[in-house]
N, C-alpha and C. Protein backbone atom coordinates (compact mmCIF):
# COMPACT_ATOMS: atom_id res chain seq x y z
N UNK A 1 0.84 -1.18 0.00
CA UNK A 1 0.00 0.00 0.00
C UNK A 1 0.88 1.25 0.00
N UNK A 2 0.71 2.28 -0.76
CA UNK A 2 1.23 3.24 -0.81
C UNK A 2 1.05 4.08 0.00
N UNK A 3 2.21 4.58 0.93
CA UNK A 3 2.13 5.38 1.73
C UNK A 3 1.45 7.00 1.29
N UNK A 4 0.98 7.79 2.35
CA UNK A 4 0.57 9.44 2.26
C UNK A 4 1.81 10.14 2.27
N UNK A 5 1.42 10.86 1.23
CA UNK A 5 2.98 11.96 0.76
C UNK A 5 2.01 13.16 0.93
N UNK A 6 1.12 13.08 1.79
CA UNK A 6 0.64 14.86 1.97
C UNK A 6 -0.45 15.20 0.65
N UNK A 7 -1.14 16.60 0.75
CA UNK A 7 -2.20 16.76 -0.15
C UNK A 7 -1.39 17.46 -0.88
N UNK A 8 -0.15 17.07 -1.27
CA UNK A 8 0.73 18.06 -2.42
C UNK A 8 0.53 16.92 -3.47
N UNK A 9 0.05 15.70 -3.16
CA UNK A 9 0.48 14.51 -4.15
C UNK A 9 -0.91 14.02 -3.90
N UNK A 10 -1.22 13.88 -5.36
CA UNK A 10 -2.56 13.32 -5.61
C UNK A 10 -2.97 11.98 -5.60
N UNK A 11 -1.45 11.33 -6.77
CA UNK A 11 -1.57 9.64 -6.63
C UNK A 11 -0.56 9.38 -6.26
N UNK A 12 -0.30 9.11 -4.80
CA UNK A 12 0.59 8.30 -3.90
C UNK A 12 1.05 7.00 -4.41
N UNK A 13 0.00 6.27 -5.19
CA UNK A 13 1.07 4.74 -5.68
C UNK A 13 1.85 4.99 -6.72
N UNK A 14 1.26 5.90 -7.80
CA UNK A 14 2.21 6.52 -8.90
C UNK A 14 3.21 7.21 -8.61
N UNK A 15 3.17 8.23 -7.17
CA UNK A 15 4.34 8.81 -7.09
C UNK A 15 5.47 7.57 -6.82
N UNK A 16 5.19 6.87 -5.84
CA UNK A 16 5.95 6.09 -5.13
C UNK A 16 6.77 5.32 -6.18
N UNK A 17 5.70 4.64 -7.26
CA UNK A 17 6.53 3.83 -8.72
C UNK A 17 7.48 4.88 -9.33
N UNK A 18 7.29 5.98 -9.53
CA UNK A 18 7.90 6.59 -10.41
C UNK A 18 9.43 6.74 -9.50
N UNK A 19 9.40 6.95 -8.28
CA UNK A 19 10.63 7.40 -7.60
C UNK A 19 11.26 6.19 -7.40
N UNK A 20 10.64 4.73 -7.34
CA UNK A 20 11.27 3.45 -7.13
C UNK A 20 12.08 3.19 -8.82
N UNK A 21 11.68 3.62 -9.98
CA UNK A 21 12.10 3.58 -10.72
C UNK A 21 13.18 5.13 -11.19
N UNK A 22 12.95 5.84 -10.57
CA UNK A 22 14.52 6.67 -10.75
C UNK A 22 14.29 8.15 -10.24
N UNK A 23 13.22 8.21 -11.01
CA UNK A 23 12.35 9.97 -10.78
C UNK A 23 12.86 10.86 -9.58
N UNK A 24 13.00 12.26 -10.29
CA UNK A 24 12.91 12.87 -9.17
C UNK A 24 11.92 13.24 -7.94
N UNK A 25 12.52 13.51 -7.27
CA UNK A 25 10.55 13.65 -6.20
C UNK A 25 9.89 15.41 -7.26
N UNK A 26 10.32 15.73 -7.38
CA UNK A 26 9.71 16.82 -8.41
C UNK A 26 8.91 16.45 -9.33
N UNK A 27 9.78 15.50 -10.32
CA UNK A 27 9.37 14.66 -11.49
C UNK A 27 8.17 13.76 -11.39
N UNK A 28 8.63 12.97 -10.24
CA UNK A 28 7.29 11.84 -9.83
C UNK A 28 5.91 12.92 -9.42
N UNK A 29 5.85 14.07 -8.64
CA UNK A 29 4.79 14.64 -8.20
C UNK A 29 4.02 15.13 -9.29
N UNK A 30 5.13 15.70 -10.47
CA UNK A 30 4.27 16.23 -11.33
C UNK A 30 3.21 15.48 -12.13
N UNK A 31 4.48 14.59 -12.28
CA UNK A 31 3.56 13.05 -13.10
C UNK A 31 2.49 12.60 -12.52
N UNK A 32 2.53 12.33 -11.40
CA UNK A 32 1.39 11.58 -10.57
C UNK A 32 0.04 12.55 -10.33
N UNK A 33 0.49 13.84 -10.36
CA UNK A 33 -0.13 15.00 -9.71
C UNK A 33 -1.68 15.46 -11.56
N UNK A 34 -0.86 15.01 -12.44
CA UNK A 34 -1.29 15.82 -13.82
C UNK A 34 -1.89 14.25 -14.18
N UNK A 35 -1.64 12.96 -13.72
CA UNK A 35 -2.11 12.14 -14.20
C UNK A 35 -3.56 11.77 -13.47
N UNK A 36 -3.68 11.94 -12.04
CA UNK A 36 -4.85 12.06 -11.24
C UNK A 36 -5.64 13.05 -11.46
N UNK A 37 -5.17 14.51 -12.12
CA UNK A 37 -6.03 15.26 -12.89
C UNK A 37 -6.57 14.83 -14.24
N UNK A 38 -6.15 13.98 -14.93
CA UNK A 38 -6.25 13.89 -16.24
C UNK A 38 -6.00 14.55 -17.18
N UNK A 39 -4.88 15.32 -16.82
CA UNK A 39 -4.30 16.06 -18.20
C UNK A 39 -2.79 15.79 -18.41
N UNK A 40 -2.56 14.02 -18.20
CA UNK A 40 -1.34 13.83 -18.89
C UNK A 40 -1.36 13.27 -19.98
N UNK A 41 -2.60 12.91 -20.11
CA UNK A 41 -2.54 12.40 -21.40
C UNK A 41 -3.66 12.92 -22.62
N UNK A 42 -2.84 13.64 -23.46
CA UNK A 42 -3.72 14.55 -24.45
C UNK A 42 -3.71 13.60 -25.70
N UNK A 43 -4.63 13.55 -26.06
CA UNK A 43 -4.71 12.27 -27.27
C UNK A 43 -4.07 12.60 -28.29
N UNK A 44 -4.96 14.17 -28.78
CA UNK A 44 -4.67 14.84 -29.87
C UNK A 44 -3.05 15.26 -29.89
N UNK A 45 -2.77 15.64 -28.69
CA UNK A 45 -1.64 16.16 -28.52
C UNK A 45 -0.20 15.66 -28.77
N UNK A 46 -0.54 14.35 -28.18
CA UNK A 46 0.39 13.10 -29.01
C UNK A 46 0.26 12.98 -30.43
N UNK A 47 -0.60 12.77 -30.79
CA UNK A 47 -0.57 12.82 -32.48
C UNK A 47 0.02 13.35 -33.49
N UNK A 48 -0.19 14.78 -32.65
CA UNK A 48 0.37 15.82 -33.61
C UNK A 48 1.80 16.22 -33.43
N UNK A 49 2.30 15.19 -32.32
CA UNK A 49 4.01 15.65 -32.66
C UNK A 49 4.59 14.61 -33.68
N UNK A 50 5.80 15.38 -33.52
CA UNK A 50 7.02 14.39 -34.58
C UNK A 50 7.33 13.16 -33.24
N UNK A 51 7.94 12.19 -34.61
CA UNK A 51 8.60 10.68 -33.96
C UNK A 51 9.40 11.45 -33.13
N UNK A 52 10.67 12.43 -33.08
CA UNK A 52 11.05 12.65 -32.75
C UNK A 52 10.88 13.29 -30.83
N UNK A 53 9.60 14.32 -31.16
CA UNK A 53 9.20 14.71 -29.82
C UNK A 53 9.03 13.48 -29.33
N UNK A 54 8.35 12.41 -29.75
CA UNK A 54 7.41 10.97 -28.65
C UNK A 54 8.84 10.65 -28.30
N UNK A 55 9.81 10.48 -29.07
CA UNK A 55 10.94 9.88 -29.05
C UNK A 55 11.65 10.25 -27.39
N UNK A 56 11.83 12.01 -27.39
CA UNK A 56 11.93 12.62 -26.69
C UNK A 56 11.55 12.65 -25.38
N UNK A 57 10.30 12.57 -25.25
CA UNK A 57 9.12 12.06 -24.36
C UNK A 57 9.26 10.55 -23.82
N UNK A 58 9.74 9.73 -24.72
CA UNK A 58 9.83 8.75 -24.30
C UNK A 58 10.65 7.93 -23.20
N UNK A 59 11.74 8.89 -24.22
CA UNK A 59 13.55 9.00 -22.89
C UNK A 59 13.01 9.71 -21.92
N UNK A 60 12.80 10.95 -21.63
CA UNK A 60 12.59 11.38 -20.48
C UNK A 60 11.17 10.63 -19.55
N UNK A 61 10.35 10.10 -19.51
CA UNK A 61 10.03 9.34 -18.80
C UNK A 61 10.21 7.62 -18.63
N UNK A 62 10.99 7.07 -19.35
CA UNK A 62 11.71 5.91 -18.90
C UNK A 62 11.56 5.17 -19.97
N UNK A 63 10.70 5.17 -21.14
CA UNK A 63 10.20 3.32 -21.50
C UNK A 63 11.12 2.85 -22.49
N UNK A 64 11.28 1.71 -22.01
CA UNK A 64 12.52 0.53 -22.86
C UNK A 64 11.90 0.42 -23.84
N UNK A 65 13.11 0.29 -24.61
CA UNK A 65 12.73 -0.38 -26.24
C UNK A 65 12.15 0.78 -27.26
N UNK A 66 12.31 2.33 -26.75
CA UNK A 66 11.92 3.31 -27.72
C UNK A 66 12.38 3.17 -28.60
N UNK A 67 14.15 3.07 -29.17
CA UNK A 67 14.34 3.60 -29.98
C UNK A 67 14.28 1.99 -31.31
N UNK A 68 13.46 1.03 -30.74
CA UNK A 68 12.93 0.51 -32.31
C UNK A 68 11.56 0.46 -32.39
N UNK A 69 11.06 1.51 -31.74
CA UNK A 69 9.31 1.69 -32.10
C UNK A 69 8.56 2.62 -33.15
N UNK A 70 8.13 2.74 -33.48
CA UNK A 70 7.65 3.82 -34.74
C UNK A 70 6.68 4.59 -33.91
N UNK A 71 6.20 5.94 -34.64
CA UNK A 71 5.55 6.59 -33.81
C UNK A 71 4.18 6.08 -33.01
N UNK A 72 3.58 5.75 -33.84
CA UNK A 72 2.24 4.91 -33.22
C UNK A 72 2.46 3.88 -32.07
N UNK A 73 3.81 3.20 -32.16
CA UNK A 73 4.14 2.03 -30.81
C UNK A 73 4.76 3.14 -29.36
N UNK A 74 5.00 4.34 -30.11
CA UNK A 74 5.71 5.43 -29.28
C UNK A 74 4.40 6.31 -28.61
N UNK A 75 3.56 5.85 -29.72
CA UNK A 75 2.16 7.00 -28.93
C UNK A 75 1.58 6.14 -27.78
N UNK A 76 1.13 4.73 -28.19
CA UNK A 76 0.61 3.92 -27.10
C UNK A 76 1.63 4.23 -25.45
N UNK A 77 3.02 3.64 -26.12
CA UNK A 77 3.79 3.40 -24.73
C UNK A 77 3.71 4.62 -23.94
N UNK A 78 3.74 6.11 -24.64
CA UNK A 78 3.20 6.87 -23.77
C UNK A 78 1.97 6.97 -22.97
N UNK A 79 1.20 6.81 -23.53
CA UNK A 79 0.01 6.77 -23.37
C UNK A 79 0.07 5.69 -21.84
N UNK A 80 0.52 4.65 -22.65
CA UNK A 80 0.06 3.05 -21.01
C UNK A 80 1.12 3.94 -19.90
N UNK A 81 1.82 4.48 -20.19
CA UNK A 81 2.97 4.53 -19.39
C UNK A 81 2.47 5.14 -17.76
């Protein structure tokens, strides 16, 4: 069970994964914080970048195996991520 990190942090089990996997506590709050709001994931918004941005996006939040995915395997993994 995921411990209480205070009402600065919205999803406590997401923060907690993100920092067990490397994150900064900055990084993890924001993530966890914009994903319990529902505005981390913009559908359209993904779409309309280059391979390159998802690419981008991809490194900076962690997921293996980006760089042999094409954009569409790059939009999902963001997306599940």
């Amino acid at each position: 069970m995921a411990r209480d990190h205070g009402s600065q942090i919205k999803n406590d089990e997401l923060y907690e994964k993100l920092r067990d996997d490397g994150a900064s506590k900055e990084k993890a709050a924001r993530i966890a914080n914009a994903k319990e709001a529902g505005t981390l994931d913009h559908k359209g918004r993904l779409d309309d970048r280059s391979k390159d941005e998802l690419y981008d996006e991809a490194k900076e939040i962690g997921i293996e195996g980006r760089s042999k995915m094409d954009k569409d395997e790059l939009i999902d993994a963001i997306r599940d991520h």
